[in-house]
PDB file of N, CA and C in Angstrom:
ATOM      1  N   UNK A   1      16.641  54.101  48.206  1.00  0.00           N
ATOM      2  CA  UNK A   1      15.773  53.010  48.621  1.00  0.00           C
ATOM      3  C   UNK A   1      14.625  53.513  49.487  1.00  0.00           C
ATOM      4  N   UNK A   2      15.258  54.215  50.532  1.00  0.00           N
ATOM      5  CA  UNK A   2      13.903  55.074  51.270  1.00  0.00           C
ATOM      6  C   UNK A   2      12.338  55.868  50.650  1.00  0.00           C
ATOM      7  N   UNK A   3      13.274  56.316  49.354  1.00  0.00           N
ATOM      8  CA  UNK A   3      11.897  57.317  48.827  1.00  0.00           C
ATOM      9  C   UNK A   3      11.195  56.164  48.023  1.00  0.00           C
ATOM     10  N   UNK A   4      11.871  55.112  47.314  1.00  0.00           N
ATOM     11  CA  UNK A   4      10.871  54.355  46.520  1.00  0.00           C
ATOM     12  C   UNK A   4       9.971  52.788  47.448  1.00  0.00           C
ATOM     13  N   UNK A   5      10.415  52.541  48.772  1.00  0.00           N
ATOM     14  CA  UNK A   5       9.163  52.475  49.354  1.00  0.00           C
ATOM     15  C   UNK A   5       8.025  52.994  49.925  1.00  0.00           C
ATOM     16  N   UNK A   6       8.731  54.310  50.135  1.00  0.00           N
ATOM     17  CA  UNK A   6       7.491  55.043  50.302  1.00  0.00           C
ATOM     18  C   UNK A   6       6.623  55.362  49.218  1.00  0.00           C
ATOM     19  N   UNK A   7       7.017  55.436  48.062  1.00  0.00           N
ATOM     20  CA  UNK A   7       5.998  55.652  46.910  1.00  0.00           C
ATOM     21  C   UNK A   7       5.778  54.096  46.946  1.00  0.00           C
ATOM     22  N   UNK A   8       5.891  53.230  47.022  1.00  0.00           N
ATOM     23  CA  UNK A   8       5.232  51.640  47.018  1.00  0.00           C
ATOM     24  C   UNK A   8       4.162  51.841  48.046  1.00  0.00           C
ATOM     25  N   UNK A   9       4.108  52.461  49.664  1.00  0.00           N
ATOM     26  CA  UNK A   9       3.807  52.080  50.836  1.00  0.00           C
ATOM     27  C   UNK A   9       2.572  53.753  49.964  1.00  0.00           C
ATOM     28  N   UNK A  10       2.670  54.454  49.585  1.00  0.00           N
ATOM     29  CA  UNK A  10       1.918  55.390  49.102  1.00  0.00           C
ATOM     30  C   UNK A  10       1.066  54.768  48.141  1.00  0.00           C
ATOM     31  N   UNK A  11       1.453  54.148  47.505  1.00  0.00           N
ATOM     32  CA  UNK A  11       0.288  53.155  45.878  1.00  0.00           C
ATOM     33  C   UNK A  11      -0.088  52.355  46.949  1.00  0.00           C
ATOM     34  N   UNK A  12       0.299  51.594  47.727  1.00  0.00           N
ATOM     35  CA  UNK A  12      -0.565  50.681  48.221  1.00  0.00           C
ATOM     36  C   UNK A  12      -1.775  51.108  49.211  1.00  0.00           C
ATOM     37  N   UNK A  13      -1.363  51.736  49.821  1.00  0.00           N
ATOM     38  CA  UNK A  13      -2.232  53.002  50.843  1.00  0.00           C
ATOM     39  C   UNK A  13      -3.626  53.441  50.104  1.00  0.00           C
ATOM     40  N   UNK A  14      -3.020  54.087  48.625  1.00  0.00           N
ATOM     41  CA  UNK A  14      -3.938  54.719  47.751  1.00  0.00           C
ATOM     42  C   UNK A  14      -5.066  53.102  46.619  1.00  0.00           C
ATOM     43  N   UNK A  15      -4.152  52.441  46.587  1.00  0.00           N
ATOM     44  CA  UNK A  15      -5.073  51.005  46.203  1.00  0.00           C
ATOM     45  C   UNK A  15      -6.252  50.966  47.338  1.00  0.00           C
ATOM     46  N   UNK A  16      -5.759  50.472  48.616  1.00  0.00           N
ATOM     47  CA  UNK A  16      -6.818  50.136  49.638  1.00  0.00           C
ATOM     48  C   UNK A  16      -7.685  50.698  49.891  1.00  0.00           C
ATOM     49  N   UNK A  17      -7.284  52.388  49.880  1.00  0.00           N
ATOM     50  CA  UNK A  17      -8.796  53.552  50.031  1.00  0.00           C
ATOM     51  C   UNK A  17      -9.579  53.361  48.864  1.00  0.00           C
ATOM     52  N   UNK A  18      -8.727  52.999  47.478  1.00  0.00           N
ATOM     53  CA  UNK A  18      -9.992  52.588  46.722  1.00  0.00           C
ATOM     54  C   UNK A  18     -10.650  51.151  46.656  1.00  0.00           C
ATOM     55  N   UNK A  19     -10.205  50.230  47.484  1.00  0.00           N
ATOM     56  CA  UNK A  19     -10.809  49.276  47.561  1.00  0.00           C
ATOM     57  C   UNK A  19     -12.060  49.433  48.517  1.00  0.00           C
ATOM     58  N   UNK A  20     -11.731  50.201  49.526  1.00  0.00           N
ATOM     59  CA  UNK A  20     -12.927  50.457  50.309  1.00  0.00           C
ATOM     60  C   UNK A  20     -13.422  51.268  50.203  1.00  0.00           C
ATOM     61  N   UNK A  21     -13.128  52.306  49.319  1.00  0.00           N
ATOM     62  CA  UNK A  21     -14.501  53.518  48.728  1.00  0.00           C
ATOM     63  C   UNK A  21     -15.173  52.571  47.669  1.00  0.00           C
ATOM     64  N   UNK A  22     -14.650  51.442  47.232  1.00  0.00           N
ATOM     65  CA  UNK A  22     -15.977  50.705  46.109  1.00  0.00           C
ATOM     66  C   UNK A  22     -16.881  50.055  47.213  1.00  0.00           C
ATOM     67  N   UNK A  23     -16.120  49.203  48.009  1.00  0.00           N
ATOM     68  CA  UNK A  23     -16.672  48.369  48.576  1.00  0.00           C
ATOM     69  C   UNK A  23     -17.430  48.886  49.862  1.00  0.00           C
ATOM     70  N   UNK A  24     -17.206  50.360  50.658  1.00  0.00           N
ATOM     71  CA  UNK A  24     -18.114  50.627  51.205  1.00  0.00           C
ATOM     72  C   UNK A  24     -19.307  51.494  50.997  1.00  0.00           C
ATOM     73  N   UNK A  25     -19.312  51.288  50.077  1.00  0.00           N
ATOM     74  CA  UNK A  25     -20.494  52.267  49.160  1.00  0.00           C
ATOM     75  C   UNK A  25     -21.968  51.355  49.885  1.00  0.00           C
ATOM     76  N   UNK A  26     -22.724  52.057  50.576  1.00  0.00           N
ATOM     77  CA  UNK A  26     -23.662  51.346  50.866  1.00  0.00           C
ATOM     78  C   UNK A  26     -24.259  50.129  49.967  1.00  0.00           C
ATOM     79  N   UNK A  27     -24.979  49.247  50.175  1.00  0.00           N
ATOM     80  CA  UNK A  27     -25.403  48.543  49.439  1.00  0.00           C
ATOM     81  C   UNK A  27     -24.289  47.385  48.430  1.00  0.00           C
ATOM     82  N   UNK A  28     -23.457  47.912  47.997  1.00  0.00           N
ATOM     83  CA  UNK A  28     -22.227  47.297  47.262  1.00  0.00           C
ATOM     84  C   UNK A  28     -22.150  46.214  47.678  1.00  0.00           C
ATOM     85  N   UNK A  29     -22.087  45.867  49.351  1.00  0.00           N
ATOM     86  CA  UNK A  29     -21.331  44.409  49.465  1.00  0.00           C
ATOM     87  C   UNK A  29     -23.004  43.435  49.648  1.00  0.00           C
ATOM     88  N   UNK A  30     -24.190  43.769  49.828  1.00  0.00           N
ATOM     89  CA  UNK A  30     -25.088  43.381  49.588  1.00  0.00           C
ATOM     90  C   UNK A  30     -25.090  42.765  48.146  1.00  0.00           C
ATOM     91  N   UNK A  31     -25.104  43.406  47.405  1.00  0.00           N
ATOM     92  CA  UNK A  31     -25.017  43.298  46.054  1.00  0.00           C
ATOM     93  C   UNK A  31     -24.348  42.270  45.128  1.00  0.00           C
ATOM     94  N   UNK A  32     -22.529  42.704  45.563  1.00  0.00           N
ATOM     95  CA  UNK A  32     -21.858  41.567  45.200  1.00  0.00           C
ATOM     96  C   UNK A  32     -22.117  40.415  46.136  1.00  0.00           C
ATOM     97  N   UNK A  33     -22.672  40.028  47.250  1.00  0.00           N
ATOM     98  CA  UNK A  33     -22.462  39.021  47.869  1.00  0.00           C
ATOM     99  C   UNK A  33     -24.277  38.449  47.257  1.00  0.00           C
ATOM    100  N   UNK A  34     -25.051  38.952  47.107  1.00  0.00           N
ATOM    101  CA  UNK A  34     -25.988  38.279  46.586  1.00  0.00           C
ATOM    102  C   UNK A  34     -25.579  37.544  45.093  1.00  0.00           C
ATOM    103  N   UNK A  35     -24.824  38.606  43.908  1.00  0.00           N
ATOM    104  CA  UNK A  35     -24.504  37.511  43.200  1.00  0.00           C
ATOM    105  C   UNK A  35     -23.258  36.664  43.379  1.00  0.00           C
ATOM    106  N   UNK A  36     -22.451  36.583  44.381  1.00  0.00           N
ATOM    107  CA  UNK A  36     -21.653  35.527  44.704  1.00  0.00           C
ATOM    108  C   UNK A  36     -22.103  34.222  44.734  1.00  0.00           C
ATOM    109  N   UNK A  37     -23.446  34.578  45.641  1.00  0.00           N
ATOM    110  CA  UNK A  37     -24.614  33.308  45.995  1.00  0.00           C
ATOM    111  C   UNK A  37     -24.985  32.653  44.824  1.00  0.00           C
ATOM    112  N   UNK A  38     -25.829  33.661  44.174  1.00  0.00           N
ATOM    113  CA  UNK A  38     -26.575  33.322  43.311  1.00  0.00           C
ATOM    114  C   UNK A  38     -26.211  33.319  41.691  1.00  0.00           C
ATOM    115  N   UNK A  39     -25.349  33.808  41.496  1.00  0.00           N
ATOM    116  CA  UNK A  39     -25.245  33.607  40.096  1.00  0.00           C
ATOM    117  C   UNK A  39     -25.429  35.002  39.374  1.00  0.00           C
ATOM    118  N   UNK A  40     -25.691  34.798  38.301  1.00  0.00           N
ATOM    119  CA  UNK A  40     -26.672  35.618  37.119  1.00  0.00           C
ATOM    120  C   UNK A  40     -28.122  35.896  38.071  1.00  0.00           C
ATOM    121  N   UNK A  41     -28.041  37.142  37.814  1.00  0.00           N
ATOM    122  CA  UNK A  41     -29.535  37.605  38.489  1.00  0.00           C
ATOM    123  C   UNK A  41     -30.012  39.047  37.766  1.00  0.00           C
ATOM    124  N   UNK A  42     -31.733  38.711  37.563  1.00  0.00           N
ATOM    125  CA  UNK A  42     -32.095  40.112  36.661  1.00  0.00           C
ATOM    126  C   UNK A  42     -32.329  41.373  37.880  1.00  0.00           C
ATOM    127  N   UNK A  43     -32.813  42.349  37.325  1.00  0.00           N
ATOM    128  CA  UNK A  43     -32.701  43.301  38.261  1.00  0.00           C
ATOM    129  C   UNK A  43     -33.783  43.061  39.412  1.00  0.00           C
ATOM    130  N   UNK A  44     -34.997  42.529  38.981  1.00  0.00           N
ATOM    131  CA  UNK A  44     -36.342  42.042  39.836  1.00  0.00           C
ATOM    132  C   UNK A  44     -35.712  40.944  40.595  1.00  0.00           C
ATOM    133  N   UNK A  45     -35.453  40.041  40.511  1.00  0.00           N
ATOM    134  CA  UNK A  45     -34.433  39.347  41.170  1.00  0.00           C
ATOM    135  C   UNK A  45     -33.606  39.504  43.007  1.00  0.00           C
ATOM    136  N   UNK A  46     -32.898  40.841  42.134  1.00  0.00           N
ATOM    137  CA  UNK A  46     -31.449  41.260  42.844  1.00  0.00           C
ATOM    138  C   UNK A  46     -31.882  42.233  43.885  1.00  0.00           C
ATOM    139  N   UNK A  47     -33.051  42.961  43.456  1.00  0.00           N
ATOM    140  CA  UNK A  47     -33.685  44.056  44.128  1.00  0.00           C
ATOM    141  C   UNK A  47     -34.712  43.199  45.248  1.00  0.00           C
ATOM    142  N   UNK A  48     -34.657  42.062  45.159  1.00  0.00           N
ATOM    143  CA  UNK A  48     -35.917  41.133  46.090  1.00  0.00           C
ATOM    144  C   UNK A  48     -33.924  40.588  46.884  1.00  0.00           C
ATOM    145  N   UNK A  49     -33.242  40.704  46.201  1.00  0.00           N
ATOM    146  CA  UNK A  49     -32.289  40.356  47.718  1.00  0.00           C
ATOM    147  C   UNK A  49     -31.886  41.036  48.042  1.00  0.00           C
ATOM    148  N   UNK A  50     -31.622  42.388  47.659  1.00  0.00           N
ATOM    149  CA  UNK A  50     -31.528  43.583  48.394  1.00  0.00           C
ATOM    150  C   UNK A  50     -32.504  44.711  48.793  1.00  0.00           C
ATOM    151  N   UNK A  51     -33.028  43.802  49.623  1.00  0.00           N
ATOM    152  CA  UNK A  51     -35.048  43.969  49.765  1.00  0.00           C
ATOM    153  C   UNK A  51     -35.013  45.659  49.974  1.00  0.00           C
ATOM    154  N   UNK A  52     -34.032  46.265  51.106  1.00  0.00           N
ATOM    155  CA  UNK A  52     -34.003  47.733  51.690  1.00  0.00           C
ATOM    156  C   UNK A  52     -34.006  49.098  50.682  1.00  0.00           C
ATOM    157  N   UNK A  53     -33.145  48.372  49.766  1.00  0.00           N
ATOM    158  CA  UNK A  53     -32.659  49.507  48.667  1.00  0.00           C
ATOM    159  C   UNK A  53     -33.648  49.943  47.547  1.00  0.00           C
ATOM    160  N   UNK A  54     -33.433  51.239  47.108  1.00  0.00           N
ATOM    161  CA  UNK A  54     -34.686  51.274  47.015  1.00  0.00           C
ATOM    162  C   UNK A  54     -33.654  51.292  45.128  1.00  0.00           C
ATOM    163  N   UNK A  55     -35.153  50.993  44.205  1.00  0.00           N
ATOM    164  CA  UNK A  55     -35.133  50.742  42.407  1.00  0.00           C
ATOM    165  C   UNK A  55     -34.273  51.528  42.178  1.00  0.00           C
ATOM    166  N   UNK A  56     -33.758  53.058  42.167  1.00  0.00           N
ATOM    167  CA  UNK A  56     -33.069  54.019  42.247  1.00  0.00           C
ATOM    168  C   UNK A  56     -31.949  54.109  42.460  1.00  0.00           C
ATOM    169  N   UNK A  57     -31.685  53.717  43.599  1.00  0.00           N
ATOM    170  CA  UNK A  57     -30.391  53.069  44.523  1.00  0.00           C
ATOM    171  C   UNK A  57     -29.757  52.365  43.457  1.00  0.00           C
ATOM    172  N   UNK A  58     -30.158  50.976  43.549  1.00  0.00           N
ATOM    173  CA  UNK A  58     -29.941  49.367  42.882  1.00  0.00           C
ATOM    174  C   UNK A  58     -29.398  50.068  41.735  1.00  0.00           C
ATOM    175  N   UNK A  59     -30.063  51.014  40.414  1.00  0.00           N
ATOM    176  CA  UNK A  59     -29.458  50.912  39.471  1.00  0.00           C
ATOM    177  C   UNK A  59     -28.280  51.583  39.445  1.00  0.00           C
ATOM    178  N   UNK A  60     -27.937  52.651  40.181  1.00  0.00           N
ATOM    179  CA  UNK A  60     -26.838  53.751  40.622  1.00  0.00           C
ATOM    180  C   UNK A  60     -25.832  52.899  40.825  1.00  0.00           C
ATOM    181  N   UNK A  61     -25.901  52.093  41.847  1.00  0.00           N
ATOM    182  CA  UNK A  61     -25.236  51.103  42.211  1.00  0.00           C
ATOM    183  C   UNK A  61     -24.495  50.030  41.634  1.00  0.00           C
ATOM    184  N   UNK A  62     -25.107  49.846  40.680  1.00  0.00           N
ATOM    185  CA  UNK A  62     -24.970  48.477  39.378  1.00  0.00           C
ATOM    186  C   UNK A  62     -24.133  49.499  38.619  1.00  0.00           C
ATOM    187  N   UNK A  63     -24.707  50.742  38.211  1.00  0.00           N
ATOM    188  CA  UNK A  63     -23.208  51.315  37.170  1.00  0.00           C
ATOM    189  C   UNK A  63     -22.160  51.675  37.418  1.00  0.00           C
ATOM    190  N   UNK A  64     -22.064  52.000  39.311  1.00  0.00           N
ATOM    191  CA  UNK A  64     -20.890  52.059  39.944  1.00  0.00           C
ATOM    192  C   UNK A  64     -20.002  50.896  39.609  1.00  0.00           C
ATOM    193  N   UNK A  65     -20.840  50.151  39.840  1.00  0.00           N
ATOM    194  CA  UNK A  65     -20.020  48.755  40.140  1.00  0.00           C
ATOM    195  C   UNK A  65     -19.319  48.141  38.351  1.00  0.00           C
ATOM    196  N   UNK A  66     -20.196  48.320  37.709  1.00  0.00           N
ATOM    197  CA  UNK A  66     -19.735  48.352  36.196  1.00  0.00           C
ATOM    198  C   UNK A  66     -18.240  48.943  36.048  1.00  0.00           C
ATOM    199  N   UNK A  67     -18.920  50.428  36.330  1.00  0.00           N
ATOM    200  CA  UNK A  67     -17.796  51.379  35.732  1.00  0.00           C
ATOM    201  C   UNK A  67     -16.654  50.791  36.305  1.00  0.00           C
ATOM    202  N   UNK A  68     -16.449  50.025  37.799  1.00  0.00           N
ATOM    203  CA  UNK A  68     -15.475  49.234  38.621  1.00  0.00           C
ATOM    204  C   UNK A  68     -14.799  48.597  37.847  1.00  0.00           C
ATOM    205  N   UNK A  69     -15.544  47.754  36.969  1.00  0.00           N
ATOM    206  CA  UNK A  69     -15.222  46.374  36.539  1.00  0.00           C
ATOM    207  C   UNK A  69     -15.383  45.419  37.097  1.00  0.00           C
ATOM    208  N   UNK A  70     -16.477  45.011  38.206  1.00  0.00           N
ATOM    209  CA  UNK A  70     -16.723  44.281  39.144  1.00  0.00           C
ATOM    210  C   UNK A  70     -17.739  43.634  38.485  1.00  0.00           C
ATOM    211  N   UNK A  71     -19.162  44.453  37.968  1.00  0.00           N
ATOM    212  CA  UNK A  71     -20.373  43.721  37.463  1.00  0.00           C
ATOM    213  C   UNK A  71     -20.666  44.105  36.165  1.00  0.00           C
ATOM    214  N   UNK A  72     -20.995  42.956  35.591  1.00  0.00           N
ATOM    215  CA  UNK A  72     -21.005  42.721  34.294  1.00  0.00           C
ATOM    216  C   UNK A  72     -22.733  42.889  33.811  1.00  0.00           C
ATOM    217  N   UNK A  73     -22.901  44.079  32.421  1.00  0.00           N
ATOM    218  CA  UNK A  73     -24.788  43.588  32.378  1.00  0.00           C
ATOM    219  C   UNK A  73     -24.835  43.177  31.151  1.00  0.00           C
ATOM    220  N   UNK A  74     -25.629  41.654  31.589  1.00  0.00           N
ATOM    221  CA  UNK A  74     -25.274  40.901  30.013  1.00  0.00           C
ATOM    222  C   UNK A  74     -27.144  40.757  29.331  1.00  0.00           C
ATOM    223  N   UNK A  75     -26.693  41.260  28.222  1.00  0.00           N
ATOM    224  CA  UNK A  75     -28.422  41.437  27.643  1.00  0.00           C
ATOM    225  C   UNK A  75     -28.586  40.940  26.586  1.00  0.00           C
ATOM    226  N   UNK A  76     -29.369  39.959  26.672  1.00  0.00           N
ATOM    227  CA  UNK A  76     -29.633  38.780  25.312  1.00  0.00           C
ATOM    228  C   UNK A  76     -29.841  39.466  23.740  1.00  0.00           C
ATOM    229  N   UNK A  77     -29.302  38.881  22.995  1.00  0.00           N
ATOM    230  CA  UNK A  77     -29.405  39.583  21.276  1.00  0.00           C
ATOM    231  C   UNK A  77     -30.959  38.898  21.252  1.00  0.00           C
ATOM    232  N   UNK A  78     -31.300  37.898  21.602  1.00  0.00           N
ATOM    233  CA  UNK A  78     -32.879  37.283  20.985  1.00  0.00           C
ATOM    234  C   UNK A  78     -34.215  37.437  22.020  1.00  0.00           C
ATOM    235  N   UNK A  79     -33.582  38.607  23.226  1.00  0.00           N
ATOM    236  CA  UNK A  79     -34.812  39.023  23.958  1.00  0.00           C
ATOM    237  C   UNK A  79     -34.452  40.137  24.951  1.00  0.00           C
ATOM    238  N   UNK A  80     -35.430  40.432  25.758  1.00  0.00           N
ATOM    239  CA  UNK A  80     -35.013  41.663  25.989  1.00  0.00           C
ATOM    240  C   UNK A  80     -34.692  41.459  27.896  1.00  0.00           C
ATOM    241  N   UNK A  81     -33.975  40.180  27.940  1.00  0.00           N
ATOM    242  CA  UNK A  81     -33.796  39.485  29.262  1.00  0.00           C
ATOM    243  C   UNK A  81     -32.532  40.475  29.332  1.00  0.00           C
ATOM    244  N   UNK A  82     -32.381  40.744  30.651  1.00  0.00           N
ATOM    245  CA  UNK A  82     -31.024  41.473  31.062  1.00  0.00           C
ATOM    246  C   UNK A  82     -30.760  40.831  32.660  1.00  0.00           C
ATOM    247  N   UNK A  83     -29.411  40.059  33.010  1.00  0.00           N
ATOM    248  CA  UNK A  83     -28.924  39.410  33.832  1.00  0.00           C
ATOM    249  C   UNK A  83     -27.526  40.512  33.725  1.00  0.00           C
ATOM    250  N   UNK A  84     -27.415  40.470  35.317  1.00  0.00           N
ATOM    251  CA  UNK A  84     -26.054  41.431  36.320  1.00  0.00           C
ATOM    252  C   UNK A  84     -25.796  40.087  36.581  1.00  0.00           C
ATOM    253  N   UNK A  85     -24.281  40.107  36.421  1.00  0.00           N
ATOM    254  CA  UNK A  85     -23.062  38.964  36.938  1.00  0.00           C
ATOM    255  C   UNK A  85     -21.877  39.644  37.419  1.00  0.00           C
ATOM    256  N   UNK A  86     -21.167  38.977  37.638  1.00  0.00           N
ATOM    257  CA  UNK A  86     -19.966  39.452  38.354  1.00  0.00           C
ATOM    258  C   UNK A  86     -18.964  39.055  37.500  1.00  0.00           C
ATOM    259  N   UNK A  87     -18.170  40.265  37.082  1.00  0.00           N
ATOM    260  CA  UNK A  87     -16.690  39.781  36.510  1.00  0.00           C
ATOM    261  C   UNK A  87     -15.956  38.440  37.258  1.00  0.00           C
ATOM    262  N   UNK A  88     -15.032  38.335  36.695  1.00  0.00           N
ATOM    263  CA  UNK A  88     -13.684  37.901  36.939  1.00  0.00           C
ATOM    264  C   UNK A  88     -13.407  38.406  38.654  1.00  0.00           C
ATOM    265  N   UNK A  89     -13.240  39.754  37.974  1.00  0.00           N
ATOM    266  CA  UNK A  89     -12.840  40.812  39.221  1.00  0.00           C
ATOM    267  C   UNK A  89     -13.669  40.739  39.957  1.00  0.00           C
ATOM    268  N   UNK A  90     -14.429  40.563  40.329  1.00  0.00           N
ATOM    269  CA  UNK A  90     -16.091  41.006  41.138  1.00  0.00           C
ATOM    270  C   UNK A  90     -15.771  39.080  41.577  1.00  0.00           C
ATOM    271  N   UNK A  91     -15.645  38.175  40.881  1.00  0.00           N
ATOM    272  CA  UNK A  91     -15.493  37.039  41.786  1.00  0.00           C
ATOM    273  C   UNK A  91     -14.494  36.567  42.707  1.00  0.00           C
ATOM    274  N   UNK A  92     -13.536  37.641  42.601  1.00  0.00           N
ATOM    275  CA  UNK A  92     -11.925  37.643  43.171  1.00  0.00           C
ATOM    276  C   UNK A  92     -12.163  37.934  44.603  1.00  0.00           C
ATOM    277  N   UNK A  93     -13.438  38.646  44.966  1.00  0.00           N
ATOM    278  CA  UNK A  93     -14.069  39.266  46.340  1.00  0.00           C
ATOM    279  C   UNK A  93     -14.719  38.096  46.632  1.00  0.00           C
ATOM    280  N   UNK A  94     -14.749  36.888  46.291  1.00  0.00           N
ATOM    281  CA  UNK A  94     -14.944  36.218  47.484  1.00  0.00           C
ATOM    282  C   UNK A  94     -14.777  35.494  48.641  1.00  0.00           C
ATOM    283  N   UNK A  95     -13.179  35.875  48.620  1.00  0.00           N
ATOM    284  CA  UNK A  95     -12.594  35.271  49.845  1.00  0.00           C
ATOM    285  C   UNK A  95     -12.342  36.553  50.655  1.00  0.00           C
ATOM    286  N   UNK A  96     -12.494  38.109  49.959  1.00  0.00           N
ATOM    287  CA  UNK A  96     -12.918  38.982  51.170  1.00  0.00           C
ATOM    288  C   UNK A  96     -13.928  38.904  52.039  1.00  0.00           C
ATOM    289  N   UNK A  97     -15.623  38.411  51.465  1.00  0.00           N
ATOM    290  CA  UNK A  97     -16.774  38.779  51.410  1.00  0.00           C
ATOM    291  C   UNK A  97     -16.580  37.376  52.474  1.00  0.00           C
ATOM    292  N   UNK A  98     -16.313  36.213  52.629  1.00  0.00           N
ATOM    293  CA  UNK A  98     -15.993  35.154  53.332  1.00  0.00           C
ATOM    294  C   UNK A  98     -15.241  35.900  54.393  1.00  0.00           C
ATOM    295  N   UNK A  99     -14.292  36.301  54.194  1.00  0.00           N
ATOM    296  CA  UNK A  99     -13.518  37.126  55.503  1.00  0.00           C
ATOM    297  C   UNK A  99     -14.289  37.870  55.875  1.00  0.00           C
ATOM    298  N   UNK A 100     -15.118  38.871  55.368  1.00  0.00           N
ATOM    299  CA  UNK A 100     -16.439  39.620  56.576  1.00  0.00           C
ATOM    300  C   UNK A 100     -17.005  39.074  56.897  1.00  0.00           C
ATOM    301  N   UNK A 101     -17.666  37.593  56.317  1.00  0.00           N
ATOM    302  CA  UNK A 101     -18.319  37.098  57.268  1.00  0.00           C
ATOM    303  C   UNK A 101     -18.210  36.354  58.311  1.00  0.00           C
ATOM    304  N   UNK A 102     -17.085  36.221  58.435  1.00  0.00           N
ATOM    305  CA  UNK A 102     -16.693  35.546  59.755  1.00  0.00           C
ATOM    306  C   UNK A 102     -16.089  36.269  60.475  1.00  0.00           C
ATOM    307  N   UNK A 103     -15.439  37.568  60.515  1.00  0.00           N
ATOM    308  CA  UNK A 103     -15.338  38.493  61.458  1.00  0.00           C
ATOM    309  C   UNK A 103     -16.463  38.645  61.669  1.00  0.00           C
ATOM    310  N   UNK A 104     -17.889  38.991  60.509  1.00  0.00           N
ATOM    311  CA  UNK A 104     -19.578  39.658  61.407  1.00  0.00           C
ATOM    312  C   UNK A 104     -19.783  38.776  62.587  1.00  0.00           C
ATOM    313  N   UNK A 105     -19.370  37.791  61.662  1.00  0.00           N
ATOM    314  CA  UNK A 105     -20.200  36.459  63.013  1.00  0.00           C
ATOM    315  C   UNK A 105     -19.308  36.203  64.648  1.00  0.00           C
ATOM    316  N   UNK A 106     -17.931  36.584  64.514  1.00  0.00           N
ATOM    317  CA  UNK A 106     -17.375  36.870  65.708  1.00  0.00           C
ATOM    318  C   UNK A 106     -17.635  38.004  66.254  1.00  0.00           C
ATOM    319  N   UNK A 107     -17.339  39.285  65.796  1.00  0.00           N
ATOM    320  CA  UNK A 107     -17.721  40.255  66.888  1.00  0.00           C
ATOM    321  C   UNK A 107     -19.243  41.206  66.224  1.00  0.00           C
ATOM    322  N   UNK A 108     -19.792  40.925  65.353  1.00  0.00           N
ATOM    323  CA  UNK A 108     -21.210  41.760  65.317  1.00  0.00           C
ATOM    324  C   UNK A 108     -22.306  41.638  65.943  1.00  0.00           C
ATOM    325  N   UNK A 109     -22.468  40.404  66.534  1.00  0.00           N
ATOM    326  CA  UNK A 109     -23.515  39.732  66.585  1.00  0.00           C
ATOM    327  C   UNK A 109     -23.092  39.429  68.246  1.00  0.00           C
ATOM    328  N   UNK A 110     -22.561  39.630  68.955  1.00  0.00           N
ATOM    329  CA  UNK A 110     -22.335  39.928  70.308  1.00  0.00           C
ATOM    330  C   UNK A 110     -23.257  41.462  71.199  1.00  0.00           C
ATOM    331  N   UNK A 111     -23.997  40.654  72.025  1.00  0.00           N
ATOM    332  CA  UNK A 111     -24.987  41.578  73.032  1.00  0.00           C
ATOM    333  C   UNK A 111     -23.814  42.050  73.654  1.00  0.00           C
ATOM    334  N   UNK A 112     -22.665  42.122  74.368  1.00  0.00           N
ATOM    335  CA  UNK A 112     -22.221  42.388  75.349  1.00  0.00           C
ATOM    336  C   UNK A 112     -21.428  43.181  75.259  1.00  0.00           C
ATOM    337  N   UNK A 113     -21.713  44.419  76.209  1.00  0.00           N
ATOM    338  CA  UNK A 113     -21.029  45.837  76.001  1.00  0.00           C
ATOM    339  C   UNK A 113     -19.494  45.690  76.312  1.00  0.00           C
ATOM    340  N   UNK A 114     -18.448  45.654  75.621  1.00  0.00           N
ATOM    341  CA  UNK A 114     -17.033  45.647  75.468  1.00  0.00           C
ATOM    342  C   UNK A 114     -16.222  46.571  76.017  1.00  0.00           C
TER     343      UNK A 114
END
């Protein structure tokens, strides 16, 4: 019983570092939390809500997040429109992305040296 929670308490350990090597990838939670907001968004769009990052970045970023299974790039058969959405998976983060933001808003946003 001992060794097979530790291989449980080991997969789970090894899940979470990859939850936060996707999710702290600079820019990432910008990203998914803009299309949380917003929906379907083209790249001109997504790059005006992730004003900092630079064209380069954004697309690196978008195939990370693909290769994830988080964001989806859906490109019209009758034009040459291309909209980034969020999986399934990629919408499952929004009761994390809700949980950062209300930890930011409790302790980020505090002047006072602790």
């Amino acid at each position: 019983m001992g060794k097979k929670r530790m291989r449980d308490e080991a997969c789970l350990c090894a899940s979470f570092q990859e939850a936060f090597r996707i999710l702290g990838r600079k820019w990432n939670g910008m990203i998914i939390q803009s299309l949380l907001v917003s929906g379907p968004l083209r790249f001109g769009e997504l790059a005006l809500k992730v004003a900092d990052c630079s064209d380069r970045v954004l697309t690196a970023r978008l195939k990370e997040l693909q290769a994830c299974g988080i964001v989806t790039r859906k490109t019209s058969a009758d034009s040459a429109l291309i909209l980034y959405d969020l999986t399934p998976k990629g919408q499952d983060l929004r009761p994390v992305m809700e949980a950062t933001h209300a930890w930011a808003d409790k302790w980020c946003n505090q002047h006072d040296e602790a």
